[in-house]
Each structure stands twice: as C-alpha cells, then as structure tokens.
N, C-alpha and C. Protein backbone atom coordinates (compact mmCIF):
# COMPACT_ATOMS: atom_id res chain seq x y z
N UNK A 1 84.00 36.15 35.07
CA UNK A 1 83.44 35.88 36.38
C UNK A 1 84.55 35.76 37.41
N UNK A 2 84.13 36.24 38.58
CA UNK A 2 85.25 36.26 39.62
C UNK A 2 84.76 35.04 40.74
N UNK A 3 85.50 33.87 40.84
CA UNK A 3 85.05 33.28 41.36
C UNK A 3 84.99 33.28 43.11
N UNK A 4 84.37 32.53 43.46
CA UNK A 4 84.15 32.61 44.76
C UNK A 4 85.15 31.49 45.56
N UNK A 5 86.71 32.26 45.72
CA UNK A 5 87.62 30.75 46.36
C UNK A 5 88.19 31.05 47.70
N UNK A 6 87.79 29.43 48.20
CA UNK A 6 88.17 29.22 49.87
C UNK A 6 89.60 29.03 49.30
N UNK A 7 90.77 29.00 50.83
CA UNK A 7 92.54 28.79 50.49
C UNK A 7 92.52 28.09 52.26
N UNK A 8 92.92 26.84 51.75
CA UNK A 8 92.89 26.38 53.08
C UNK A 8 94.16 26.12 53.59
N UNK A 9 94.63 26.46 54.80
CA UNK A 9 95.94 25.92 55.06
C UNK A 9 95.62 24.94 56.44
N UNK A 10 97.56 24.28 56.54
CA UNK A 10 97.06 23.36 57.49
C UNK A 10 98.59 23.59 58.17
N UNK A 11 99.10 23.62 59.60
CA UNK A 11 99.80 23.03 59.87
C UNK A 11 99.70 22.00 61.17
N UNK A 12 101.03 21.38 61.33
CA UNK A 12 100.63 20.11 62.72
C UNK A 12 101.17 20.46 63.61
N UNK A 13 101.53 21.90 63.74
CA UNK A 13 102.30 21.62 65.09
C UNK A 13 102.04 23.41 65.61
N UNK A 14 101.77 23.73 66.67
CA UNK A 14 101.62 24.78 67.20
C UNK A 14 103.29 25.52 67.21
N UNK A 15 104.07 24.75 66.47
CA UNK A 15 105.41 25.56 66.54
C UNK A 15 105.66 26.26 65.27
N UNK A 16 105.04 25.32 64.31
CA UNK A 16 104.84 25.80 62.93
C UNK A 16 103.94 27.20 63.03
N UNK A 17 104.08 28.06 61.15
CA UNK A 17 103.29 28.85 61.16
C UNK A 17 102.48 28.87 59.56
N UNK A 18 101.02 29.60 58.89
CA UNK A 18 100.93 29.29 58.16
C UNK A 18 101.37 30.23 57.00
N UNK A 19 102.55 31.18 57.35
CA UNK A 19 103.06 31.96 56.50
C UNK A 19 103.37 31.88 55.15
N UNK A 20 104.32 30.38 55.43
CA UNK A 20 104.64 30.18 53.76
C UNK A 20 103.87 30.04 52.69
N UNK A 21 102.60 29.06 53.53
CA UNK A 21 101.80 28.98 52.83
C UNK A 21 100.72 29.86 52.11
N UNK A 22 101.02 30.66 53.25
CA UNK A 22 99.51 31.99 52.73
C UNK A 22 100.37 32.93 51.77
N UNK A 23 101.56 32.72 51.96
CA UNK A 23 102.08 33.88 50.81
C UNK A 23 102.02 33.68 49.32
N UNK A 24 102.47 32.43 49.48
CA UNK A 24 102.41 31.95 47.91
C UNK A 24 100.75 31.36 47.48
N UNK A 25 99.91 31.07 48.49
CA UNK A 25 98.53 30.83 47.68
C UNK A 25 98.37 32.16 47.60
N UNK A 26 98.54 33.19 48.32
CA UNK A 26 98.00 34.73 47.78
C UNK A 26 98.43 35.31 46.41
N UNK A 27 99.46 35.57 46.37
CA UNK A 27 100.40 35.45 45.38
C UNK A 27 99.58 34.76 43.57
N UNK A 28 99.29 33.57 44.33
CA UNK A 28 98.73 32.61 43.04
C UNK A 28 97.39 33.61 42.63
N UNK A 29 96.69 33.78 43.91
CA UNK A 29 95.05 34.46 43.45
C UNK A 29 95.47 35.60 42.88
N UNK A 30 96.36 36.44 43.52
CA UNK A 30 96.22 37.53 42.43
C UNK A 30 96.79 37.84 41.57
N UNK A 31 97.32 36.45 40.53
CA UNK A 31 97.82 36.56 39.61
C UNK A 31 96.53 35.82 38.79
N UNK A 32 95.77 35.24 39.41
CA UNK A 32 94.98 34.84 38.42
C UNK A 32 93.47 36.01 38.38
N UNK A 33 93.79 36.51 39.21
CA UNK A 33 92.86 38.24 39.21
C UNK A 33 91.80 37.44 40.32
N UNK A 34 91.77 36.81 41.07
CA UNK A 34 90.84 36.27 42.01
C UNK A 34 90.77 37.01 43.68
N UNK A 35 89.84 37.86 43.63
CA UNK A 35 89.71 38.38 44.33
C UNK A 35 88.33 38.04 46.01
N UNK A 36 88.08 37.29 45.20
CA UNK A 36 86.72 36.92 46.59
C UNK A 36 87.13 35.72 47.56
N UNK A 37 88.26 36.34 47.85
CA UNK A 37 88.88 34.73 48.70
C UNK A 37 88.30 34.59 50.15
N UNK A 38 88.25 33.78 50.57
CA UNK A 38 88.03 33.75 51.96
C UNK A 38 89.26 32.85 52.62
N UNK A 39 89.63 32.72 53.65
CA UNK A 39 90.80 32.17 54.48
C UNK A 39 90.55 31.08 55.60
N UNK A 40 91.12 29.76 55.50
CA UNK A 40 91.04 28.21 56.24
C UNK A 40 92.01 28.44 56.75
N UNK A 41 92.30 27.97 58.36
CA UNK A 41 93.49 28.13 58.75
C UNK A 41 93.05 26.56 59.55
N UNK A 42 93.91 25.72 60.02
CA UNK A 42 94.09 25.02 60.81
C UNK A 42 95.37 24.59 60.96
N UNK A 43 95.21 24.33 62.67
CA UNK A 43 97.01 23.67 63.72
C UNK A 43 96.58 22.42 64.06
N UNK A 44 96.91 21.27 63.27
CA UNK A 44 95.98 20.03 63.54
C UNK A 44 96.96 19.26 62.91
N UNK A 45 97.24 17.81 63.85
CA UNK A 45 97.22 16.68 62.74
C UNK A 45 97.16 16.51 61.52
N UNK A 46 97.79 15.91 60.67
CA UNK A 46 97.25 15.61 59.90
C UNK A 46 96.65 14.49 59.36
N UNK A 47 96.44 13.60 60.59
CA UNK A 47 95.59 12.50 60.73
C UNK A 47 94.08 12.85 60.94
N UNK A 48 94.31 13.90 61.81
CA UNK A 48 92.33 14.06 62.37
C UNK A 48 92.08 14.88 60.85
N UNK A 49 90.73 14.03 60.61
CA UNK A 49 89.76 14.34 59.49
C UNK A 49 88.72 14.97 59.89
N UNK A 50 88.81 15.31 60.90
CA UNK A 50 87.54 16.34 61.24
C UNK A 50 88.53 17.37 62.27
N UNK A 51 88.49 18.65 60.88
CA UNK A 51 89.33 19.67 61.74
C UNK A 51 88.56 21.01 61.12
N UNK A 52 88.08 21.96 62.31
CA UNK A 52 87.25 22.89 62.53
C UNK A 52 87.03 23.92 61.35
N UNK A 53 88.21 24.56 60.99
CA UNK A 53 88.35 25.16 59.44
C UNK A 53 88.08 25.02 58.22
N UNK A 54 88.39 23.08 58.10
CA UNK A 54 88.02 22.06 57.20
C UNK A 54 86.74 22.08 57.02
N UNK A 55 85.89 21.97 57.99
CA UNK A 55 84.75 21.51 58.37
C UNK A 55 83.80 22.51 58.19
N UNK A 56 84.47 23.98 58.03
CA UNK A 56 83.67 25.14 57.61
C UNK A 56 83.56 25.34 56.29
N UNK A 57 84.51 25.05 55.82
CA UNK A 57 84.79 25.08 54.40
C UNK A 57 83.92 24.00 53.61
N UNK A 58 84.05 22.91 54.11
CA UNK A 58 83.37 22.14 53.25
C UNK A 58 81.89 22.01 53.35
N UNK A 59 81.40 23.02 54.70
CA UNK A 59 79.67 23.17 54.96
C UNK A 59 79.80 24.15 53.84
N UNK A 60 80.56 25.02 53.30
CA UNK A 60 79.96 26.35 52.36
C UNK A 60 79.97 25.40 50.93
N UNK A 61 81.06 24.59 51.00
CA UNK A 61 80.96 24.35 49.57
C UNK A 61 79.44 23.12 49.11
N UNK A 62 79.00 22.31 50.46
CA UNK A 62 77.77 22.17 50.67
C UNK A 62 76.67 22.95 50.17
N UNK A 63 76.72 23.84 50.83
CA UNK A 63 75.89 25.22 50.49
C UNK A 63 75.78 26.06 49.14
N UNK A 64 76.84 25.90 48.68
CA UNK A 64 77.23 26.34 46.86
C UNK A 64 77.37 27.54 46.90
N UNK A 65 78.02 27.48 47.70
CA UNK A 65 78.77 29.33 48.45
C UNK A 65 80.26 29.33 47.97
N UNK A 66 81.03 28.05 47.20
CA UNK A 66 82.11 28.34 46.55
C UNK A 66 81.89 27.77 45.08
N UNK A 67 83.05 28.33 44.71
CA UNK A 67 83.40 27.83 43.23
C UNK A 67 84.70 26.96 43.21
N UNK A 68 85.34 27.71 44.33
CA UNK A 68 87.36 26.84 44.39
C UNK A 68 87.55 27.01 45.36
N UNK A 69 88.58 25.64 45.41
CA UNK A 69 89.52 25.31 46.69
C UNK A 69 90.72 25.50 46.30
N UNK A 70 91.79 26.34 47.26
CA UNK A 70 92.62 26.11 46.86
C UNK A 70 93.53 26.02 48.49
N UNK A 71 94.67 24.91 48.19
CA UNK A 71 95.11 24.36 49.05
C UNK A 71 97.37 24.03 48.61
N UNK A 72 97.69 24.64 49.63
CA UNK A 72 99.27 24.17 48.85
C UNK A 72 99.47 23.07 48.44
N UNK A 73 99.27 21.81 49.46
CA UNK A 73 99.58 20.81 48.48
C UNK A 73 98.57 19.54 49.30
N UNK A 74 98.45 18.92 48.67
CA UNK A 74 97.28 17.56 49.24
C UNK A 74 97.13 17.36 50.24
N UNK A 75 98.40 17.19 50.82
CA UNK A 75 98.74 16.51 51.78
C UNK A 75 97.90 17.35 53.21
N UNK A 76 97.93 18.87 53.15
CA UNK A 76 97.59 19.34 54.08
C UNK A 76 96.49 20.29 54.23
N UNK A 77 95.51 19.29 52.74
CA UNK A 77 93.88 19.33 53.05
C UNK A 77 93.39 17.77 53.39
N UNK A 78 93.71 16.67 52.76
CA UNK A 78 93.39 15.18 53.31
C UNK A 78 94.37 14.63 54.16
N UNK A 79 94.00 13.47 54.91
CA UNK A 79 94.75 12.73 55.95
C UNK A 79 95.10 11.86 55.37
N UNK A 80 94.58 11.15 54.15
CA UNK A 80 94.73 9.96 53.36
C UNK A 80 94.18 9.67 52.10
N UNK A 81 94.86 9.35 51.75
CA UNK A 81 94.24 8.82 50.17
C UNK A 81 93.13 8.95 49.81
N UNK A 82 92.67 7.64 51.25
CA UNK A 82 90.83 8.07 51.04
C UNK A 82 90.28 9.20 51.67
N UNK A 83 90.44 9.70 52.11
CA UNK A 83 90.63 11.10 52.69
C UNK A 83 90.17 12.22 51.88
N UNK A 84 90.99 12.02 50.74
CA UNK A 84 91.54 13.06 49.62
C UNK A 84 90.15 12.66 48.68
N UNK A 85 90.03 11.24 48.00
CA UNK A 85 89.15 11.01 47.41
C UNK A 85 87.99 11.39 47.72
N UNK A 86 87.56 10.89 48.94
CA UNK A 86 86.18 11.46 49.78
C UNK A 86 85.98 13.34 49.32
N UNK A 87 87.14 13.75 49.57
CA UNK A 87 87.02 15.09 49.32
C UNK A 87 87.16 15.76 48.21
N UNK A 88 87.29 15.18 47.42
CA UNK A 88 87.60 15.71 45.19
C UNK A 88 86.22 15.01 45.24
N UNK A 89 85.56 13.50 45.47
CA UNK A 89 84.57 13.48 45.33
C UNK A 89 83.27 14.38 45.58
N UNK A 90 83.51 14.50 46.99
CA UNK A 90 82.32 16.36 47.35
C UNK A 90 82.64 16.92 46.46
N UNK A 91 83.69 17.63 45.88
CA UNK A 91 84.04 18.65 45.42
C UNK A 91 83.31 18.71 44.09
N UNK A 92 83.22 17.86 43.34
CA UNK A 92 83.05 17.39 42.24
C UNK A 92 81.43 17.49 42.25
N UNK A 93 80.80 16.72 43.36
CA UNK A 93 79.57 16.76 43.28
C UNK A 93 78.80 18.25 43.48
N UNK A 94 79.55 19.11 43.94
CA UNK A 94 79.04 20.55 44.35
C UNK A 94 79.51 21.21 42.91
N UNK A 95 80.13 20.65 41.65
CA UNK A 95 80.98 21.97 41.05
C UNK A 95 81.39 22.55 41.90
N UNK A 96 82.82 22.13 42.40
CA UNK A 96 84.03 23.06 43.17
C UNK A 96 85.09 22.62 42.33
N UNK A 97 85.96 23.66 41.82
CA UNK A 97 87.26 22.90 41.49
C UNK A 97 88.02 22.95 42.43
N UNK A 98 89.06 22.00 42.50
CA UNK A 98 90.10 22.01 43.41
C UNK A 98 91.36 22.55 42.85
N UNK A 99 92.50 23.39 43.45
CA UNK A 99 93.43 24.07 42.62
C UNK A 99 94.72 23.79 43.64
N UNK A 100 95.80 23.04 42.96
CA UNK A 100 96.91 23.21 44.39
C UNK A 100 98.25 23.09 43.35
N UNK A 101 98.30 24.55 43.31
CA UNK A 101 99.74 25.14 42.46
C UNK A 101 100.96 24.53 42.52
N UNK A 102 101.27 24.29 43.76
CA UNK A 102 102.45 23.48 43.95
C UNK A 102 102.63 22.26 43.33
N UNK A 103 101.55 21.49 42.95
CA UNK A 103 101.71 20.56 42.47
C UNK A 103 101.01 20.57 40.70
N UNK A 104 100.66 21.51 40.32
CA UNK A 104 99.89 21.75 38.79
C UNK A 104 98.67 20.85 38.92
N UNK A 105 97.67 21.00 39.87
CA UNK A 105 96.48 20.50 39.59
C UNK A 105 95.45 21.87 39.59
N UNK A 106 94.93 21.80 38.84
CA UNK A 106 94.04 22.57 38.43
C UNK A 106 92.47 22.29 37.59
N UNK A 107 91.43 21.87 38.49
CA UNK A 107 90.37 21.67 37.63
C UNK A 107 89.54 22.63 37.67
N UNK A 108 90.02 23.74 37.95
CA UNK A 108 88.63 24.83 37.47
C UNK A 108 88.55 25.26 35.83
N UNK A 109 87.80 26.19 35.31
CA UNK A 109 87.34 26.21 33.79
C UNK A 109 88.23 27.39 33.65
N UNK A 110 88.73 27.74 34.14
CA UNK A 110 90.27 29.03 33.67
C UNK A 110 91.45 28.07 33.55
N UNK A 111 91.69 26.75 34.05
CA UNK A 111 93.01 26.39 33.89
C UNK A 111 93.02 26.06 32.30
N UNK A 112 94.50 26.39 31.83
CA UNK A 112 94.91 25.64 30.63
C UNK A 112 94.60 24.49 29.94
N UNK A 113 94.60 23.37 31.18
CA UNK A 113 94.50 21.89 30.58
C UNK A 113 92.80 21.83 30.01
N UNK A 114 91.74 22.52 31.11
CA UNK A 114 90.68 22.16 30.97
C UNK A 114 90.00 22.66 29.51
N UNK A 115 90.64 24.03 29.29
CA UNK A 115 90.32 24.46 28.04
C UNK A 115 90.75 24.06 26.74
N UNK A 116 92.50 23.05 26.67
CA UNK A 116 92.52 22.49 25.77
C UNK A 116 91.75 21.26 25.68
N UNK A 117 91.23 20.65 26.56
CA UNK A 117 90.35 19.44 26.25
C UNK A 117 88.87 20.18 26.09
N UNK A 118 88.50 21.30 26.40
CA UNK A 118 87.02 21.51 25.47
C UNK A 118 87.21 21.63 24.55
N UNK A 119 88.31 22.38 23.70
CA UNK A 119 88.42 22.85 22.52
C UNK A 119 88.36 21.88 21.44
C-alpha cells in the first residue's frame, strides 16, 4: 500500500527558507517508495499554534484523508510539549503515524521497530 503522507515544514522567519528541509524529507519518501505526498509549508513562529498550513493538515487528517505525517524534527510541527502531545494524541486517534527522520521516530506499520514488536 502506498500511503497517503502530508510533509510539513516550518520556518520563523521570512529570511529563512524551507529548502533544507524539503530536500531531505523528499529524499526520505522516495526512499521509502512513498509517492502520494502532499506539501505543508509555513513562515510562522514557533509559538503560534494555530498556523494556516498546520491547520490544513490536521483538518485532512480529521477527515482520514492521511495515513502520515512527516515533519523534520518536532520542534517545527509543535510549539510545546503540550503542543506536541495534543498533536501525536490526534494523530493517534485518526490512525496517522507520525514520522520525523531526523530524529528516528517512526510509528507507521513499515518502520522497523513497529514490526519487531508485532512479531
């Protein structure tokens, strides 16, 4: 199955760009043969928790229009801890895995870890 994954990026500053980031989450999808991506961009804070891209993304995964998130690293999909929780919690409740390479988290049903603990 080819799943259906959002790639969200974030930066804070209109000087920044989201290059680095989109290269290497691309990079990641098509090494894992994931082809149905769709693209999050936001130039925001990373305090404001309600940011426009974010906010699209997480109406689809509402909707059960995804399967995965994937994001470079925590920090610049949540604002905070609870932030983050609030949002693995949705995630969780929709079946979405969350995937952020940079750091080896991976809970969808293709990662490694998940398949040695069914086995």
């Amino acid at each position: 199955m080819n799943p259906r994954v959002a790639i969200y990026l974030r930066v804070s500053t209109e000087h920044q760009n989201h290059e680095s980031q989109r290269t290497e989450l691309e990079e990641y999808c098509q090494r894992r043969g994931w082809t149905k991506v769709r693209w999050f961009a936001d130039t925001a804070s990373g305090t404001k928790q309600s940011r426009d891209s974010l906010n699209e993304l997480m109406e689809l995964v509402r909707r059960g229009r995804l399967d995965t998130v994937v994001a470079f690293k925590l920090d610049r999909l949540a604002r905070s801890l609870s932030h983050l929780a609030s949002l693995i919690a949705e995630l969780q409740t929709h079946k979405v895995a969350l995937v952020c390479p940079s750091r080896g988290i991976d809970t969808s049903n293709g990662s490694p870890c998940a398949q040695s603990v069914a086995e």
